[in-house]
C-alpha atoms as a PDB file:
ATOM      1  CA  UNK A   1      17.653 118.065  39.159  1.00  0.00           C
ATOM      2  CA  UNK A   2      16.460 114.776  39.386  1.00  0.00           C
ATOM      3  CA  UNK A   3      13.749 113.428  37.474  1.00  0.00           C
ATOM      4  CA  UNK A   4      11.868 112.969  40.728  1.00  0.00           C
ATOM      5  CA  UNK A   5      12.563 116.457  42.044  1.00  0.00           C
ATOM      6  CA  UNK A   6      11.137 116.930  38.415  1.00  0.00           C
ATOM      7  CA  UNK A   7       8.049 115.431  38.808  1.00  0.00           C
ATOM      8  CA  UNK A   8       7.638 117.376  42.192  1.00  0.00           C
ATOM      9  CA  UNK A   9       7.873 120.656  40.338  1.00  0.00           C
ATOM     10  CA  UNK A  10       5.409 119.854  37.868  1.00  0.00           C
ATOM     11  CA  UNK A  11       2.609 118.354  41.027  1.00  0.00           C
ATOM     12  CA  UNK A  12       2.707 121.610  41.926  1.00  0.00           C
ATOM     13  CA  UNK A  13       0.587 123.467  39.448  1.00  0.00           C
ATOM     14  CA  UNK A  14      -1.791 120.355  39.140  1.00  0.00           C
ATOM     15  CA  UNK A  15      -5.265 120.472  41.014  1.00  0.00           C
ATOM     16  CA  UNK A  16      -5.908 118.363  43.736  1.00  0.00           C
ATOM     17  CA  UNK A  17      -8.174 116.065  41.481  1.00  0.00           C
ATOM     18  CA  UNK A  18      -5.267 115.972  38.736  1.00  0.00           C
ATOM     19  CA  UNK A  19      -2.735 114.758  41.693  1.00  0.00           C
ATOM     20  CA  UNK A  20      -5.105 112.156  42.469  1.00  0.00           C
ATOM     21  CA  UNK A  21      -4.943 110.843  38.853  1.00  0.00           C
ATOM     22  CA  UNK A  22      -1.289 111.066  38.719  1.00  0.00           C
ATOM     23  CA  UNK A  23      -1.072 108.749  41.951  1.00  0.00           C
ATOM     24  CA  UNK A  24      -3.457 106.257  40.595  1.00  0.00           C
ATOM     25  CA  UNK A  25      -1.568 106.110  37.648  1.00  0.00           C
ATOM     26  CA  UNK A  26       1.537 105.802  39.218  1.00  0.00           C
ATOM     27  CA  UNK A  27       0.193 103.168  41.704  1.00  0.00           C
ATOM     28  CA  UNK A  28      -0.954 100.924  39.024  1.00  0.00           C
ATOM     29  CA  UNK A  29       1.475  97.925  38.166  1.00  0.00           C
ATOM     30  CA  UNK A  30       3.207  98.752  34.291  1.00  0.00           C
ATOM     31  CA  UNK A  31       3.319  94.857  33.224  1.00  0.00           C
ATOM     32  CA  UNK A  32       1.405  91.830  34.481  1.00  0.00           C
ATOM     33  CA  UNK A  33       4.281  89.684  37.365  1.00  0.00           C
ATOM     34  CA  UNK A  34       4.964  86.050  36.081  1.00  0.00           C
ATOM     35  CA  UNK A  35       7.036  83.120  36.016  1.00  0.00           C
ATOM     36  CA  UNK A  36       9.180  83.333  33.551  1.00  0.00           C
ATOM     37  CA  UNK A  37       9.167  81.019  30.617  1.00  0.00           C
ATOM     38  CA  UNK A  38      11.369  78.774  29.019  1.00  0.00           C
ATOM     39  CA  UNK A  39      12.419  79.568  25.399  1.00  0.00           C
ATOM     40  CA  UNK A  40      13.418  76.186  24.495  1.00  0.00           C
ATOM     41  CA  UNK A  41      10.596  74.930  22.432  1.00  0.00           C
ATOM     42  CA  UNK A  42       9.756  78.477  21.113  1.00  0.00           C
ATOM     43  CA  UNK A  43      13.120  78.445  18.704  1.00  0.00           C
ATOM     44  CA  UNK A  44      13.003  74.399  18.333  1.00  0.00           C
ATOM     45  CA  UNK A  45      11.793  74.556  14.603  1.00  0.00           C
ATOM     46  CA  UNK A  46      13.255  77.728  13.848  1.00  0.00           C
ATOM     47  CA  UNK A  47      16.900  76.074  12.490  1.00  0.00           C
ATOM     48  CA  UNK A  48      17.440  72.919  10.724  1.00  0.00           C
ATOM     49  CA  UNK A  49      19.385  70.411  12.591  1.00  0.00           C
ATOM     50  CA  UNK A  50      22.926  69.740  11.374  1.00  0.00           C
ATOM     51  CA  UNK A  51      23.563  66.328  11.030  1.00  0.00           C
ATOM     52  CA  UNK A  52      27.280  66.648  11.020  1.00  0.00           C
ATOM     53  CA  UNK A  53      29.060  69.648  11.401  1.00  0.00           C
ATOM     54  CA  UNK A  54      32.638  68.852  10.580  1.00  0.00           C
ATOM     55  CA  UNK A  55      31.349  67.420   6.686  1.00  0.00           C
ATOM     56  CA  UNK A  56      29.640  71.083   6.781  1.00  0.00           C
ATOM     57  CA  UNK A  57      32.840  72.876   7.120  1.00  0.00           C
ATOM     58  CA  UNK A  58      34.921  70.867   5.369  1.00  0.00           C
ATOM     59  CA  UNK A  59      32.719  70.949   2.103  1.00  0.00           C
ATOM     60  CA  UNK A  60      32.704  75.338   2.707  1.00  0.00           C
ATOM     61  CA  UNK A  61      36.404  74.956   3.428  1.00  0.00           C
ATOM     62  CA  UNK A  62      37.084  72.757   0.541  1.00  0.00           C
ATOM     63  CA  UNK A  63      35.106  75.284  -1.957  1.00  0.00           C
ATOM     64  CA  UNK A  64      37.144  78.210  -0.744  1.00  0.00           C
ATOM     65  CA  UNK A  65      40.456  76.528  -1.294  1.00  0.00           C
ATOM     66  CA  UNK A  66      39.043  75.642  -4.909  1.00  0.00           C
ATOM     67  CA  UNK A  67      38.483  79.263  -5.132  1.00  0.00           C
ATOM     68  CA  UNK A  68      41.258  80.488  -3.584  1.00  0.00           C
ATOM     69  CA  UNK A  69      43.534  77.943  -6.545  1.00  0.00           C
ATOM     70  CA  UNK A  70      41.722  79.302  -9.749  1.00  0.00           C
ATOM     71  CA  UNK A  71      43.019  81.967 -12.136  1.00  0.00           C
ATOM     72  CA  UNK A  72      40.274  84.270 -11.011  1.00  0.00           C
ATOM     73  CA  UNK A  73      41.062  84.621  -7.468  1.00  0.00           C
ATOM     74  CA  UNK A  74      42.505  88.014  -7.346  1.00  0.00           C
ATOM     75  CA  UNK A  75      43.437  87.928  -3.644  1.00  0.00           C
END
C-alpha cells in the first residue's frame, strides 16, 4: 500500500468537516519559495586565513619526523 492509498483509507472515517481541514492543510505551502542565497560571506570569518600553506605543512611534517627519530617513538 502506498502511503497515498494510505491516506485514502484513513479520509474515509473522517467527517465531511474533518476532510475539509485535511485539504486546507494539505493545500497550504510547507516552506516560504525564495531565491536562494549565497553562502559566501556567511562562513567568511568563520576560518583564519592561511598565509602560506606549504610553511604550514612543512613545520607539522617536520615535528612528526622529530617524533618519529626520538627514543620514545614506539612505532
Amino acid at each position: 500500500m502506498t502511503v497515498v492509498q494510505h491516506i485514502k483509507t484513513l479520509i474515509t472515517g473522517l467527517t465531511a468537516q474533518e476532510k475539509q481541514e485535511v485539504a486546507a492543510s494539505l493545500a497550504e505551502p510547507e516552506m516560504e519559495v525564495r531565491e536562494p542565497e549565497s553562502l559566501r560571506g556567511d562562513w567568511s570569518n568563520a576560518f583564519p586565513v592561511e598565509d602560506n600553506l606549504d610553511d604550514d605543512l612543512r613545520e607539522i611534517r617536520s615535528a612528526w619526523e622529530q617524533e618519529w627519530r626520538s627514543e620514545d617513538f614506539a612505532g
